[in-house]
Protein backbone atom coordinates (compact mmCIF):
# COMPACT_ATOMS: atom_id res chain seq x y z
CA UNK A 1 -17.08 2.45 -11.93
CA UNK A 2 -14.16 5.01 -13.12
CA UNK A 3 -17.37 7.71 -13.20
CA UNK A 4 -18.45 6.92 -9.73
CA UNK A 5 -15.02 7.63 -8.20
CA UNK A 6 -14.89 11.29 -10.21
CA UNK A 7 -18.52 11.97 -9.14
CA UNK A 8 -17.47 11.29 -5.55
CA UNK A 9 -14.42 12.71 -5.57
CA UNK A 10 -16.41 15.91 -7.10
CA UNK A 11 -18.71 15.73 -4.78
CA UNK A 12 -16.37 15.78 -1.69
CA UNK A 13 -14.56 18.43 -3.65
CA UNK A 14 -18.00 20.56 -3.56
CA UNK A 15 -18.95 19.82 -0.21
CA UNK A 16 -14.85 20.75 1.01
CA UNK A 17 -14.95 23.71 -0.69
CA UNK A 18 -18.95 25.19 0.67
CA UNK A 19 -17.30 23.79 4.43
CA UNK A 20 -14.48 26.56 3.84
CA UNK A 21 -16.76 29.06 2.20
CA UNK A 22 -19.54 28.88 5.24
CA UNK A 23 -17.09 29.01 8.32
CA UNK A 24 -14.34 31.30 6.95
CA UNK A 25 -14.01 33.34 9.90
CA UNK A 26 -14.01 30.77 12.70
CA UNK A 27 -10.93 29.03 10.56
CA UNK A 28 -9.14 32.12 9.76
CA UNK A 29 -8.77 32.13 14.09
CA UNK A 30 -5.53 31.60 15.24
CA UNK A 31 -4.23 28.64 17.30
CA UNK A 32 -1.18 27.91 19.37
CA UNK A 33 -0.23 24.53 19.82
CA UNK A 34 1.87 23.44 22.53
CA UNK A 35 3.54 20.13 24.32
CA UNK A 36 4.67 19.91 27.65
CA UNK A 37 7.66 17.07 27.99
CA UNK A 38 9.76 16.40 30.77
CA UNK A 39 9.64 19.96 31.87
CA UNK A 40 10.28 21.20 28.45
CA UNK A 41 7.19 23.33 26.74
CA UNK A 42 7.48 23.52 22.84
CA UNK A 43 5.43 25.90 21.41
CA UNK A 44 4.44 26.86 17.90
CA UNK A 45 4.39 30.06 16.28
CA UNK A 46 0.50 30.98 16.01
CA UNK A 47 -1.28 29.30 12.68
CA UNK A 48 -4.60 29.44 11.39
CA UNK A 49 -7.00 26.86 11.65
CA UNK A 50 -7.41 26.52 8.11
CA UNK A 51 -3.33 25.83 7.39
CA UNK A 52 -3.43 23.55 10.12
CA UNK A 53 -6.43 21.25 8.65
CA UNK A 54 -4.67 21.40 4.89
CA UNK A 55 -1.44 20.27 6.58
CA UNK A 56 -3.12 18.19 8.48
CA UNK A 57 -4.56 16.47 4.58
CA UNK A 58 -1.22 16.60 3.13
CA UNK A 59 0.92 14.79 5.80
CA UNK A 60 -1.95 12.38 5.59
CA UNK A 61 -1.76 11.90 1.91
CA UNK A 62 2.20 11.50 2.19
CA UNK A 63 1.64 8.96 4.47
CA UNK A 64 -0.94 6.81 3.05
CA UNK A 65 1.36 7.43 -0.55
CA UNK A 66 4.30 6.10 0.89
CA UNK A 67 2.70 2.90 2.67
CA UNK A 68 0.87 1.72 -0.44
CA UNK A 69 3.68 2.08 -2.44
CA UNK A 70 5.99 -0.30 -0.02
CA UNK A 71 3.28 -2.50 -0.30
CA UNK A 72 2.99 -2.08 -3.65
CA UNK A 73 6.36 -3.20 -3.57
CA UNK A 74 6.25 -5.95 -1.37
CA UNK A 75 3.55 -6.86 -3.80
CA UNK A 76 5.81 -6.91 -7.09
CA UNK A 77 8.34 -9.01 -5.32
CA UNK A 78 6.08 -11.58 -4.47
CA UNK A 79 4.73 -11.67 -8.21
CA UNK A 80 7.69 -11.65 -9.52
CA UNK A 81 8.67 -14.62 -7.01
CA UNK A 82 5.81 -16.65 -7.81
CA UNK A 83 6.20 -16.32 -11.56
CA UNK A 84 9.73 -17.34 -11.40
CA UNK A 85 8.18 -20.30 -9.53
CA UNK A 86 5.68 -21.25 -12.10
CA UNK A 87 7.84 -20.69 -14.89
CA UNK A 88 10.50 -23.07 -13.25
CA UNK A 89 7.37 -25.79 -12.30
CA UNK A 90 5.83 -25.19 -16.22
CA UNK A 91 9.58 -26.48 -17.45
CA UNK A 92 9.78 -29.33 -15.33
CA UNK A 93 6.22 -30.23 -16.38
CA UNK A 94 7.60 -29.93 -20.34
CA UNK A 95 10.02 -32.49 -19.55
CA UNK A 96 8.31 -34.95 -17.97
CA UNK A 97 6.18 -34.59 -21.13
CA UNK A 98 8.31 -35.14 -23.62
CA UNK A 99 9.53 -38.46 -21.68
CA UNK A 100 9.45 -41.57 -23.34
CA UNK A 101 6.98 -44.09 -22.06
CA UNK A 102 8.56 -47.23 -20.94
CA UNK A 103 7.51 -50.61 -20.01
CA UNK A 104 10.63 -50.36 -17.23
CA UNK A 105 9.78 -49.96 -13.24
CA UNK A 106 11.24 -47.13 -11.59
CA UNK A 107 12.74 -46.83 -8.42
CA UNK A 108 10.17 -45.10 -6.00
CA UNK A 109 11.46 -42.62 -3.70
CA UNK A 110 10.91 -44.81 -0.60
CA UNK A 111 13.51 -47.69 -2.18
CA UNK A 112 16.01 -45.02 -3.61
CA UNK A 113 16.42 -44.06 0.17
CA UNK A 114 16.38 -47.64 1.44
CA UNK A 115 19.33 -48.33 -0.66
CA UNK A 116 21.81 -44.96 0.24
């Protein structure tokens, strides 16, 4: 599986790079992006369309990086949670275990509350 993701990843990687190769001079054009907001314009200082595309990837990749790692860490708390739990449950289990077996009855729950 591990050579499947490096082929395809290689294979975008080929592909990315004949894209940029092919149509150099429509990307190395110029843009100007603008925003008009409540009668205030913003404009941008003219970029290429090529910078625009690779910031375009990297913001992307930031933000996919930082939401699996919270989840990633939303993740490890829950694990870490659960084994607490089942370590907790795996001692109680121990005991009742290593209870001796007696011939005596044993108050159920439903008579323990009768009598409080």
């Amino acid at each position: 599986m591990r050579y499947l993701k490096v082929l395809a990843l290689v294979i975008l990687f080929f592909v990315s790079m004949v894209f940029f190769i092919q149509n150099t001079t429509e990307l190395s054009k110029e843009i100007t992006l603008s925003m008009d907001l409540f009668n205030y314009t913003f404009t941008s200082q003219p970029i290429h369309y090529y910078l625009l595309i690779l910031i375009s990837f990297c913001v992307g990749a930031f933000l996919c990086l930082v939401y699996f790692m919270a989840d990633k860490l939303r993740l490890s708390g829950q694990l870490r949670t659960c084994r607490t739990r089942m370590s907790n449950l795996e001692q109680e289990v121990n005991s009742l275990r290593n209870l001796p077996l007696e011939e005596q009855n044993y108050p159920s729950a439903d008579e323990s509350a009768d009598n409080a």
